[in-house]
PDB file of N, CA and C in Angstrom:
ATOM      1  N   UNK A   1       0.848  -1.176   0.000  1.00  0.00           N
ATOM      2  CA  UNK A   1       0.000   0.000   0.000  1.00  0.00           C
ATOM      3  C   UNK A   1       0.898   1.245   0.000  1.00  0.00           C
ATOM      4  N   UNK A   2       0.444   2.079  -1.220  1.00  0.00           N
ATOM      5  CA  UNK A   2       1.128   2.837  -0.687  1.00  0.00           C
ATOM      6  C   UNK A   2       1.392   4.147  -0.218  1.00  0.00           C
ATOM      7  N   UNK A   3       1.680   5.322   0.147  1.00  0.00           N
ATOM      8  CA  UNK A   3       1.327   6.828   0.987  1.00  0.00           C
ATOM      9  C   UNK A   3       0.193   7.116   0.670  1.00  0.00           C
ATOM     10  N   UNK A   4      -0.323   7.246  -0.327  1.00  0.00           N
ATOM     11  CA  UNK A   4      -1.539   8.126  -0.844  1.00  0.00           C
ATOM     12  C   UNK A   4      -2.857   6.967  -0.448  1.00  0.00           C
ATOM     13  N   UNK A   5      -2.611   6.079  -0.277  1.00  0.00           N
ATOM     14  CA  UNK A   5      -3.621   4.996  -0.189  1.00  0.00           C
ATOM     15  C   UNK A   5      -3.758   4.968   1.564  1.00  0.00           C
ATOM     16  N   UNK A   6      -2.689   4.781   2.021  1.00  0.00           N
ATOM     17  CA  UNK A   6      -2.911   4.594   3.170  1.00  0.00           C
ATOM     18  C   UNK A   6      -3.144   5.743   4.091  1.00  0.00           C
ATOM     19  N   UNK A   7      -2.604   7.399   3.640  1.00  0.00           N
ATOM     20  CA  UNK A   7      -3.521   8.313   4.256  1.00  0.00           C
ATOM     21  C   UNK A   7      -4.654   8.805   4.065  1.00  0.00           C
ATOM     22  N   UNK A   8      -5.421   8.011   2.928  1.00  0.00           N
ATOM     23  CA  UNK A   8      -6.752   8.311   2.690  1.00  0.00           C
ATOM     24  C   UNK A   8      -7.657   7.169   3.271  1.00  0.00           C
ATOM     25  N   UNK A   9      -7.425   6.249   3.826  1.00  0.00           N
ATOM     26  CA  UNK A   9      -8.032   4.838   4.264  1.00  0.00           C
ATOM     27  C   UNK A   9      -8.716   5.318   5.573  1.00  0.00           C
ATOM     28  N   UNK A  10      -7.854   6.366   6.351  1.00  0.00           N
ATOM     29  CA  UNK A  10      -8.711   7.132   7.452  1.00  0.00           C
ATOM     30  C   UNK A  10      -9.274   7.997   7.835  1.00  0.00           C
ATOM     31  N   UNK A  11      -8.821   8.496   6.489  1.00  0.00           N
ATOM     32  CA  UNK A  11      -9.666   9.716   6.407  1.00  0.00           C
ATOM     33  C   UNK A  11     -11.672   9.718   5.585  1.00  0.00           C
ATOM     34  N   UNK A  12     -12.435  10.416   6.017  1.00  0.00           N
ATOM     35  CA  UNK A  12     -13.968  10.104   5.678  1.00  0.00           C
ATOM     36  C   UNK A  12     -14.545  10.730   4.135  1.00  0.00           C
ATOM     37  N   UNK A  13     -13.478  10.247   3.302  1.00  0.00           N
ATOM     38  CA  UNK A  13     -13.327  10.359   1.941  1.00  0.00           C
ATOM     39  C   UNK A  13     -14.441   9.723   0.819  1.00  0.00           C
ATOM     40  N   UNK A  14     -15.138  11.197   0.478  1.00  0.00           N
ATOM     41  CA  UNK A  14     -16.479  10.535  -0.042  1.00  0.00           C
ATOM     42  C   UNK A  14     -16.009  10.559  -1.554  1.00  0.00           C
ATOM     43  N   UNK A  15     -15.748   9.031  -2.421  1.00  0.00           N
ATOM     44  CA  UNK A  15     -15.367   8.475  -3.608  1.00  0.00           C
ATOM     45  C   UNK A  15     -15.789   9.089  -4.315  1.00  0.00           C
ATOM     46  N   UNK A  16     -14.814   9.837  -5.507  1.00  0.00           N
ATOM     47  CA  UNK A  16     -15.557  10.691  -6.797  1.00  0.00           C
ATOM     48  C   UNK A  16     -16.553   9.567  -7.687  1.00  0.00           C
ATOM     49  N   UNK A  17     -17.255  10.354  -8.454  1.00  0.00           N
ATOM     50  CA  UNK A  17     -18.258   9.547  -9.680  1.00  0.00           C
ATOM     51  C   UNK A  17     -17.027   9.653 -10.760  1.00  0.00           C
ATOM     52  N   UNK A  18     -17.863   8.354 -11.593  1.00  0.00           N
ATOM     53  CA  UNK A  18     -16.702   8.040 -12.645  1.00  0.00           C
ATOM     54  C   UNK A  18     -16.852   9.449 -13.717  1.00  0.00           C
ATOM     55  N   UNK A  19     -18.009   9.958 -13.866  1.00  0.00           N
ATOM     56  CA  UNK A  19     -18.026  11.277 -14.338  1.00  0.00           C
ATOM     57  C   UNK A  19     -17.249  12.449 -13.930  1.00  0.00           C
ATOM     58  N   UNK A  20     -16.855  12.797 -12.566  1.00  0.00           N
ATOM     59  CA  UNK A  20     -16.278  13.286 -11.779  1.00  0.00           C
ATOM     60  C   UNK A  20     -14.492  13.136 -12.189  1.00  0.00           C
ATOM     61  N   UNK A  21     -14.390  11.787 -12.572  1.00  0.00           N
ATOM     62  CA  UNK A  21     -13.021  11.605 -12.681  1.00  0.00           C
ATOM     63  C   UNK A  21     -12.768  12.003 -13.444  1.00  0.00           C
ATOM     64  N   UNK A  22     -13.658  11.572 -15.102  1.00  0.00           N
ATOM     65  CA  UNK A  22     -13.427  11.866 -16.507  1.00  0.00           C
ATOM     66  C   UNK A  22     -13.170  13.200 -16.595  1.00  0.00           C
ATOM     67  N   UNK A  23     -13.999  14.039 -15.799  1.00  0.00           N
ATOM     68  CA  UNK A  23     -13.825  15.344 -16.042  1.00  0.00           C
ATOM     69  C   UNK A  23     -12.585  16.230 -15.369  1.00  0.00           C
ATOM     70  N   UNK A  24     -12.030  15.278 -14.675  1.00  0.00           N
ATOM     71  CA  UNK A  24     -10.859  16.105 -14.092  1.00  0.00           C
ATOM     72  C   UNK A  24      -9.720  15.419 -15.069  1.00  0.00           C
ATOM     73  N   UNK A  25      -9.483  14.321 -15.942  1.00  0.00           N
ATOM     74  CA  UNK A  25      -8.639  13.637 -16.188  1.00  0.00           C
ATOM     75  C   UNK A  25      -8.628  14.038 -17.568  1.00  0.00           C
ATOM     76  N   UNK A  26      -9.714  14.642 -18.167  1.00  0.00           N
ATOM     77  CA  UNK A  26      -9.990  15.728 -19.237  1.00  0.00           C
ATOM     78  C   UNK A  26      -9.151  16.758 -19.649  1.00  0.00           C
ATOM     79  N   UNK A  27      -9.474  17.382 -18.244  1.00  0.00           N
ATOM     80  CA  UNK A  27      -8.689  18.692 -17.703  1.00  0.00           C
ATOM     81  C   UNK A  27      -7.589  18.727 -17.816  1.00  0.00           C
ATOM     82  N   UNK A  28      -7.320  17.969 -17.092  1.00  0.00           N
ATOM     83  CA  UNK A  28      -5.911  17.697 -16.936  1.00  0.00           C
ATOM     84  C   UNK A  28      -4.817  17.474 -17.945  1.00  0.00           C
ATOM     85  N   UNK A  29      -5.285  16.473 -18.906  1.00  0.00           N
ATOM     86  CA  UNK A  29      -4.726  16.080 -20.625  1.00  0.00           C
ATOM     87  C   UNK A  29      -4.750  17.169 -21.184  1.00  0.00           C
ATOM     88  N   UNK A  30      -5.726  18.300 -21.340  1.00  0.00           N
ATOM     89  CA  UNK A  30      -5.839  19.437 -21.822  1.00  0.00           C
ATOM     90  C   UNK A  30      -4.571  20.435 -21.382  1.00  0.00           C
ATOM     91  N   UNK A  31      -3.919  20.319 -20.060  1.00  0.00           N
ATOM     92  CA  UNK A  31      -3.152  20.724 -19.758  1.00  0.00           C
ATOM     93  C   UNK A  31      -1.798  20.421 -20.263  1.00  0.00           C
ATOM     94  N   UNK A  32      -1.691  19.069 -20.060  1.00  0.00           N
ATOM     95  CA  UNK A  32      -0.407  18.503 -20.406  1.00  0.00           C
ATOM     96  C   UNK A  32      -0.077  18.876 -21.870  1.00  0.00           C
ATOM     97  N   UNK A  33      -1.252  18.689 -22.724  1.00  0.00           N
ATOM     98  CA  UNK A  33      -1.027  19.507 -23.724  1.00  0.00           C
ATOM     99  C   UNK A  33      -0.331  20.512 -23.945  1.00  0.00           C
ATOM    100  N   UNK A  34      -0.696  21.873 -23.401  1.00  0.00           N
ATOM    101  CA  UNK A  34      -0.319  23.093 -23.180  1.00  0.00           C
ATOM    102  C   UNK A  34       0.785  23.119 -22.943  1.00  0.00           C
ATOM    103  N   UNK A  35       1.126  22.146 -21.594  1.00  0.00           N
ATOM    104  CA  UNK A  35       2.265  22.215 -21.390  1.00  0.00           C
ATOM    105  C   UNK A  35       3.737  21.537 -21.913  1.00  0.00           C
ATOM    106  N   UNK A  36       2.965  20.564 -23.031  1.00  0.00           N
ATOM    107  CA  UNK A  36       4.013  20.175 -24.287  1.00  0.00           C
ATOM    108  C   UNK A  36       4.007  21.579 -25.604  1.00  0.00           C
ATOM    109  N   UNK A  37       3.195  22.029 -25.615  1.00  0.00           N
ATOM    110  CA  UNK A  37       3.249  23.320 -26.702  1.00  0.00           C
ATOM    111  C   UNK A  37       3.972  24.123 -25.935  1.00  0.00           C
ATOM    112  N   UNK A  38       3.849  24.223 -24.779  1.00  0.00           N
ATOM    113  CA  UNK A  38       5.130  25.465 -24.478  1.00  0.00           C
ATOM    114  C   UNK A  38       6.374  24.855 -24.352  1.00  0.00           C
ATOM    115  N   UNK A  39       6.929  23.432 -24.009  1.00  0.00           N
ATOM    116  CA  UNK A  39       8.355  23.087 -24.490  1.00  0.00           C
ATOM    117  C   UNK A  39       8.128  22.896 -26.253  1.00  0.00           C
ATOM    118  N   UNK A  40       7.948  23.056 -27.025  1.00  0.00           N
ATOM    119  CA  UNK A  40       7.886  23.403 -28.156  1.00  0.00           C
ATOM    120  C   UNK A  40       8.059  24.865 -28.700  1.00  0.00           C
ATOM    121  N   UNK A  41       7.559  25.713 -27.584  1.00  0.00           N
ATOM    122  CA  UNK A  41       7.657  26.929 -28.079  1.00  0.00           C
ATOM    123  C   UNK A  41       8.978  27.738 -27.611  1.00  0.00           C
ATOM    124  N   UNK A  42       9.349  26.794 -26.354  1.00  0.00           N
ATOM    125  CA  UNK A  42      10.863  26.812 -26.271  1.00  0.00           C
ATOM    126  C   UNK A  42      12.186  26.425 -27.069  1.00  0.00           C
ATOM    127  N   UNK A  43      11.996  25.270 -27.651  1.00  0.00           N
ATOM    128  CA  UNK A  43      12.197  24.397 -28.636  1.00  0.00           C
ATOM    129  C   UNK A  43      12.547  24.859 -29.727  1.00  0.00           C
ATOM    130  N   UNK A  44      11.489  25.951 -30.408  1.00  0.00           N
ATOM    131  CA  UNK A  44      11.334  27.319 -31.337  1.00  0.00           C
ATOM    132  C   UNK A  44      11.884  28.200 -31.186  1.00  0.00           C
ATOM    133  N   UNK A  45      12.732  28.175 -30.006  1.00  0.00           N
ATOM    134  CA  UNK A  45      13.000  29.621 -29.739  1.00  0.00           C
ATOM    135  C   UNK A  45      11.896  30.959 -30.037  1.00  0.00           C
ATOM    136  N   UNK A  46      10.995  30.431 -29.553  1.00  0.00           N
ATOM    137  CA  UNK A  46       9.936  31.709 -29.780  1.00  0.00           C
ATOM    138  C   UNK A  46       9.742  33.089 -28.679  1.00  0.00           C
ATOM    139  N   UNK A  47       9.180  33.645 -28.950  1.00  0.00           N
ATOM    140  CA  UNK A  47       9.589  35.121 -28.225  1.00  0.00           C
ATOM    141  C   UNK A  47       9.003  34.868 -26.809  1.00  0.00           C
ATOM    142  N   UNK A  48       9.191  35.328 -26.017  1.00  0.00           N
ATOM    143  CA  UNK A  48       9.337  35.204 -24.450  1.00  0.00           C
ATOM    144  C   UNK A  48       7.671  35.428 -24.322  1.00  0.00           C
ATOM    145  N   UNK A  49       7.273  36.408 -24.832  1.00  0.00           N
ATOM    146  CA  UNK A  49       6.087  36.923 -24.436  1.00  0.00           C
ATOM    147  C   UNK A  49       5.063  35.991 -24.735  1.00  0.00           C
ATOM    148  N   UNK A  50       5.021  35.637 -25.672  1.00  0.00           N
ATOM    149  CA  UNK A  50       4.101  34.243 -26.423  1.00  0.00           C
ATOM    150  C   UNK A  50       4.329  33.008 -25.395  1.00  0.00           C
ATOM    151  N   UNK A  51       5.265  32.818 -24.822  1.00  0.00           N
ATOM    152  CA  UNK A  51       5.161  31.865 -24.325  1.00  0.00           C
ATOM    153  C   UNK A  51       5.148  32.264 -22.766  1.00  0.00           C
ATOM    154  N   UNK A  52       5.113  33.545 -22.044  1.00  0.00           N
ATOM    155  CA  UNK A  52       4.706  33.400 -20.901  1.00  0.00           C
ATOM    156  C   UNK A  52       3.252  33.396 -21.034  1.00  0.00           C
ATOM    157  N   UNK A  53       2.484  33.994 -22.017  1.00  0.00           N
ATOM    158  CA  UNK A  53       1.269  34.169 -21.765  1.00  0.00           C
ATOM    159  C   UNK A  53       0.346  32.673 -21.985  1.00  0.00           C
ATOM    160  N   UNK A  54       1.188  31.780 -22.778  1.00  0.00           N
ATOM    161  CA  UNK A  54       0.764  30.203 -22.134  1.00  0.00           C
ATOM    162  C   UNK A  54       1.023  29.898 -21.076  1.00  0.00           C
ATOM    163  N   UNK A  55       1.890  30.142 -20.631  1.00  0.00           N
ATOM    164  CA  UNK A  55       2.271  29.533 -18.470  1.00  0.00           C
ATOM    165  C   UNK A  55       1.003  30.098 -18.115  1.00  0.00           C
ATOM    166  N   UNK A  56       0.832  31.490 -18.267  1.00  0.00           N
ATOM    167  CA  UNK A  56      -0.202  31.838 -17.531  1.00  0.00           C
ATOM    168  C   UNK A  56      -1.419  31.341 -17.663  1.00  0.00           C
ATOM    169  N   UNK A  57      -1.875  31.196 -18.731  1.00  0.00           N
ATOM    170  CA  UNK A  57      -3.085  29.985 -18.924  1.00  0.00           C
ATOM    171  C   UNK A  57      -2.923  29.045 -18.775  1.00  0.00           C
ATOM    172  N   UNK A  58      -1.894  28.372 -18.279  1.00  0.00           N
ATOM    173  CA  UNK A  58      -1.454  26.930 -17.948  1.00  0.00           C
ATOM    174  C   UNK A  58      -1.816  27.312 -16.532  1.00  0.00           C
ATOM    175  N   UNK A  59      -1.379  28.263 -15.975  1.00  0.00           N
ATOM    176  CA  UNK A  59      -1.679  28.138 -14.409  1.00  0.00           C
ATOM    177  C   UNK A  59      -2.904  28.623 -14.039  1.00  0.00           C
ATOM    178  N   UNK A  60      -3.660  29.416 -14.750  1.00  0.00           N
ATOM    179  CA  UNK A  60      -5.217  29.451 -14.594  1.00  0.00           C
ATOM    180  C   UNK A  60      -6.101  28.537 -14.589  1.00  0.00           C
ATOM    181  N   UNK A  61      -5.561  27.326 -15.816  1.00  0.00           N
ATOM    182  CA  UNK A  61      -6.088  25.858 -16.168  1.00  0.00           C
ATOM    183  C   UNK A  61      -5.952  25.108 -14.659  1.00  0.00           C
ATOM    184  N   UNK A  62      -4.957  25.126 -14.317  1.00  0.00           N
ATOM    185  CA  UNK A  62      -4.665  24.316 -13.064  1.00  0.00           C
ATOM    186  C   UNK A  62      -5.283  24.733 -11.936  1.00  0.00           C
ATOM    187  N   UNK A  63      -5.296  26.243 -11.486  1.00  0.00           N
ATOM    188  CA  UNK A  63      -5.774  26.698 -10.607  1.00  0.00           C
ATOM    189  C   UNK A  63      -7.934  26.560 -10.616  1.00  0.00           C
ATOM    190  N   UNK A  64      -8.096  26.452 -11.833  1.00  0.00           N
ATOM    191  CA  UNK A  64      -9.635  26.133 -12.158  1.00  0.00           C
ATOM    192  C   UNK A  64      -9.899  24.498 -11.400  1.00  0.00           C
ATOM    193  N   UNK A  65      -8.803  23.509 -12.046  1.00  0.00           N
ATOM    194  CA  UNK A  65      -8.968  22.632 -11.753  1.00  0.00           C
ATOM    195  C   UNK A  65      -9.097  22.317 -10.103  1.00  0.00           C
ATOM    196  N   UNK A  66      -7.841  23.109  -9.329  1.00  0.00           N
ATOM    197  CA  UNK A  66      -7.861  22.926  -8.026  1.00  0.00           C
ATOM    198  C   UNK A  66      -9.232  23.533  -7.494  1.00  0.00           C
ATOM    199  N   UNK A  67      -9.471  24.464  -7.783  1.00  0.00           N
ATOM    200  CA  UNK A  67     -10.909  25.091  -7.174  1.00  0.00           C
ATOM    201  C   UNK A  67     -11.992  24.380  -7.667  1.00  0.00           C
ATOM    202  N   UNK A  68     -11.879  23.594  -8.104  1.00  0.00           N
ATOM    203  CA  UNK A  68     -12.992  22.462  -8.610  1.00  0.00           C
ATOM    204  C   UNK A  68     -12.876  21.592  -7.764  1.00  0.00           C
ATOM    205  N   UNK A  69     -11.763  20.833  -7.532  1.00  0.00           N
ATOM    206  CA  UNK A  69     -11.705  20.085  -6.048  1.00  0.00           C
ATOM    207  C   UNK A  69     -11.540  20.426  -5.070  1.00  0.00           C
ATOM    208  N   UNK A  70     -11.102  21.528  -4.597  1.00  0.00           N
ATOM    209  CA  UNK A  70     -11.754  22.013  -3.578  1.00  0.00           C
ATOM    210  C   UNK A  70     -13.097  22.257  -3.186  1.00  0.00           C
ATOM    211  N   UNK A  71     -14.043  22.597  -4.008  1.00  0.00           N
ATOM    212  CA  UNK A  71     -15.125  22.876  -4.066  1.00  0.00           C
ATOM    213  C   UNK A  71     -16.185  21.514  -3.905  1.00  0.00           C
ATOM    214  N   UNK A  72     -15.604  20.795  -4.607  1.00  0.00           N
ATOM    215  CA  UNK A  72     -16.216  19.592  -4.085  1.00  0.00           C
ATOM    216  C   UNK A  72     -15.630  18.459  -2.730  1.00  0.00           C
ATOM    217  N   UNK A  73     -14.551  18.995  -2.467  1.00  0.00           N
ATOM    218  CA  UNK A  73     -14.098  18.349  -1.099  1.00  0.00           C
ATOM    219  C   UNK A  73     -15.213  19.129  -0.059  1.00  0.00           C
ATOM    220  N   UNK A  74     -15.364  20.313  -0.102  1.00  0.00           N
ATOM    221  CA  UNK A  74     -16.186  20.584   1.114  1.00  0.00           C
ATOM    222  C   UNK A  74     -17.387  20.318   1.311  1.00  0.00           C
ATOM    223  N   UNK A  75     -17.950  20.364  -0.405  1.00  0.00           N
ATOM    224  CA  UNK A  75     -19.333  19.956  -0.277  1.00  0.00           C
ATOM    225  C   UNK A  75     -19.530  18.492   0.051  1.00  0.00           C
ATOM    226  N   UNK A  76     -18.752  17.846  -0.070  1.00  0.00           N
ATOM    227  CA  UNK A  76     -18.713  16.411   0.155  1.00  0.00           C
ATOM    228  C   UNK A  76     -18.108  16.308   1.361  1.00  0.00           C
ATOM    229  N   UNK A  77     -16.869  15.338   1.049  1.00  0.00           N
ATOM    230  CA  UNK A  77     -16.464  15.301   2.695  1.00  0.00           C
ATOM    231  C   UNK A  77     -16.392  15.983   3.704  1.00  0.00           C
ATOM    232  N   UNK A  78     -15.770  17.570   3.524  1.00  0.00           N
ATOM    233  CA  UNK A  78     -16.178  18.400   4.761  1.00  0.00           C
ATOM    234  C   UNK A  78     -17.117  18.163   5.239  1.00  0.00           C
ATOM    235  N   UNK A  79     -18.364  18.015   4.585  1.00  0.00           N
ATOM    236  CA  UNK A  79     -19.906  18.091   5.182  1.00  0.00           C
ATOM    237  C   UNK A  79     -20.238  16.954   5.392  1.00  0.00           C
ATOM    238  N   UNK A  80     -19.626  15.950   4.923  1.00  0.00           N
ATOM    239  CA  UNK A  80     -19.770  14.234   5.717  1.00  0.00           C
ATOM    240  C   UNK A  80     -19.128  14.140   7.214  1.00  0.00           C
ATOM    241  N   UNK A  81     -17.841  15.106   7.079  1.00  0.00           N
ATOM    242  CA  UNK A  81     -17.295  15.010   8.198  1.00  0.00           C
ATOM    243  C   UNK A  81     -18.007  15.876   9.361  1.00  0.00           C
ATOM    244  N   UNK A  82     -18.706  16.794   9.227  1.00  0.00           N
ATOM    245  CA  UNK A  82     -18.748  17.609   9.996  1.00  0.00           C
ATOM    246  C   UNK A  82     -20.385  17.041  10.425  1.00  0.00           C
ATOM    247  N   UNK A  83     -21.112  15.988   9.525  1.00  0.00           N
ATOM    248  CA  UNK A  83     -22.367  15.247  10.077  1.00  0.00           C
ATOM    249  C   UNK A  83     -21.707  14.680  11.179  1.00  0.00           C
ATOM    250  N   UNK A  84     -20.793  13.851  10.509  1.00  0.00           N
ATOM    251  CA  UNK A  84     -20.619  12.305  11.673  1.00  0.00           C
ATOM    252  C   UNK A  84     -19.314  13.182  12.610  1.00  0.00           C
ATOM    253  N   UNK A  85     -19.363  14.638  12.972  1.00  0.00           N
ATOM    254  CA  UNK A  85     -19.164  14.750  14.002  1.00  0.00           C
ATOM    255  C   UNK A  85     -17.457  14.857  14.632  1.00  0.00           C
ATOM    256  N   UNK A  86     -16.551  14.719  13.022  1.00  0.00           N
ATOM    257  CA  UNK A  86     -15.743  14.502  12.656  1.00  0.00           C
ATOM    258  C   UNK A  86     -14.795  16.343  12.434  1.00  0.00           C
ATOM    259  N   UNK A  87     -15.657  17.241  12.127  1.00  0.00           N
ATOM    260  CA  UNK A  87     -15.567  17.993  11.468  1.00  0.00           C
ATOM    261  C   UNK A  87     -14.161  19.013  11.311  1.00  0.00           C
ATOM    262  N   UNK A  88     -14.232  19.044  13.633  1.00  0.00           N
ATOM    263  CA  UNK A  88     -12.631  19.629  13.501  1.00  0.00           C
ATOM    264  C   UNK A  88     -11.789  19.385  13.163  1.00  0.00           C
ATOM    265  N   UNK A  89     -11.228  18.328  12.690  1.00  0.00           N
ATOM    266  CA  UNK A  89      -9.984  17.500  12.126  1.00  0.00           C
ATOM    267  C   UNK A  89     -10.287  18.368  10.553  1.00  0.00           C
ATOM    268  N   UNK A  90     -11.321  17.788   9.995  1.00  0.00           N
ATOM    269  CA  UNK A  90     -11.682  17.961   8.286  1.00  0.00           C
ATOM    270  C   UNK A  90     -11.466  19.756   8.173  1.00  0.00           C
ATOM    271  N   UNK A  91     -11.899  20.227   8.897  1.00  0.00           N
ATOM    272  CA  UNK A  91     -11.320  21.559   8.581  1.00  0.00           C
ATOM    273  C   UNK A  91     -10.448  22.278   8.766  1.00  0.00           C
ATOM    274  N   UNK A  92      -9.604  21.895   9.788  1.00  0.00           N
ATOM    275  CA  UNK A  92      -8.619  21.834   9.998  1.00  0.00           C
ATOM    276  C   UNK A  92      -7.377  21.430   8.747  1.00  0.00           C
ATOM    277  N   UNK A  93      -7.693  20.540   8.565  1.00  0.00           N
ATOM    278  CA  UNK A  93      -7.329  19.714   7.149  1.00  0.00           C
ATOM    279  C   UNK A  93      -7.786  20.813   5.929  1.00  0.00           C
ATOM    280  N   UNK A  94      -8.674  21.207   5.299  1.00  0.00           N
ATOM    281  CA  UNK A  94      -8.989  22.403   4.578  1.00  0.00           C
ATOM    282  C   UNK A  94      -8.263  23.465   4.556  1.00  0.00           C
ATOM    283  N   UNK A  95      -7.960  23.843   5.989  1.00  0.00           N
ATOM    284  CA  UNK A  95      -7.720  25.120   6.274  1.00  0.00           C
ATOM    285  C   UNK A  95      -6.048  24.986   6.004  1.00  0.00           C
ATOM    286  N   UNK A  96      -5.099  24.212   5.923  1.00  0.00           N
ATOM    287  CA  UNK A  96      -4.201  23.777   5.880  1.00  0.00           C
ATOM    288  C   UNK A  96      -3.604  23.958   4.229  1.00  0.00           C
ATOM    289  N   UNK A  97      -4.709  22.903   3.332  1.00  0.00           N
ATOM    290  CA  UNK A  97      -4.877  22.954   2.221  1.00  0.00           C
ATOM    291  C   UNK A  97      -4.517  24.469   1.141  1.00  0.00           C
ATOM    292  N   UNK A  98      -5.911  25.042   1.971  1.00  0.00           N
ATOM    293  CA  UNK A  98      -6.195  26.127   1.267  1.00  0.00           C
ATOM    294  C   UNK A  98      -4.839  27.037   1.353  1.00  0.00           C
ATOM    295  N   UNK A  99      -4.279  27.187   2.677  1.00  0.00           N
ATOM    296  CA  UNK A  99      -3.170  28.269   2.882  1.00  0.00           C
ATOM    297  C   UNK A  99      -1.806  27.479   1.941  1.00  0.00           C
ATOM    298  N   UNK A 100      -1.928  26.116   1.335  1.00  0.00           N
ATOM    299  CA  UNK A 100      -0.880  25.324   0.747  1.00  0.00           C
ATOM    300  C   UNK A 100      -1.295  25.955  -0.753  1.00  0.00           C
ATOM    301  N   UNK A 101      -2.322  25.866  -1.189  1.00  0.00           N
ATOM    302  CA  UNK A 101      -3.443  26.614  -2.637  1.00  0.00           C
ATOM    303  C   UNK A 101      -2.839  28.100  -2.856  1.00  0.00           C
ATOM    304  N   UNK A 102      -3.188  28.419  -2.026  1.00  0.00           N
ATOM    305  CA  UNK A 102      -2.783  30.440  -1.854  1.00  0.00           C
ATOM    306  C   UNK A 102      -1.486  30.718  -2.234  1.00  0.00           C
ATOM    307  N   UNK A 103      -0.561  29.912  -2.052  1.00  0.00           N
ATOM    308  CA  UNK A 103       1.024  30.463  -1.775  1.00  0.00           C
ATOM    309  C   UNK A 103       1.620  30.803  -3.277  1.00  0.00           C
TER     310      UNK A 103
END
């Protein structure tokens, strides 16, 4: 087993839908994309400006994505956790997150 498996086994982790996944794993390919066109546009030696203004939509892409799971961590597990009573840990855990998100 291994890290990622075994710190989620105790935690009150409500399982994405397979729709849920597709759509982040979407996202995500869409990215990797991007982020093979900009070593290409390095590659090109292309002008600086053209290619920061892909990072920056590369990191908007990503940052969409994170606020998408975030958004559904709270509506989900936060709020599973905070039924069964669990809650200070789970937000605690959030609150942790989010200031890791921000930086």
């Amino acid at each position: 087993m291994n890290h990622y498996e075994d710190h989620n086994m105790d935690k009150k982790m409500v399982p994405r839908t397979e729709q849920e996944i597709e759509s982040i794993i979407k996202r995500l390919k869409r990215i990797e994309g991007q982020v093979r066109g900009v070593q290409k546009m390095v590659e090109d030696n292309r002008y600086c400006i053209d290619i920061l203004v892909q990072i920056s939509a590369i990191t908007a892409a990503l940052n969409k994505v994170g606020l998408s799971l975030l958004e559904r961590h709270v509506s989900h597990c936060v709020s599973k956790a905070i039924r069964e009573e669990s809650g200070e840990e789970s937000i605690r855990e959030l609150m942790d997150v989010i200031k890791q998100f921000s930086k």
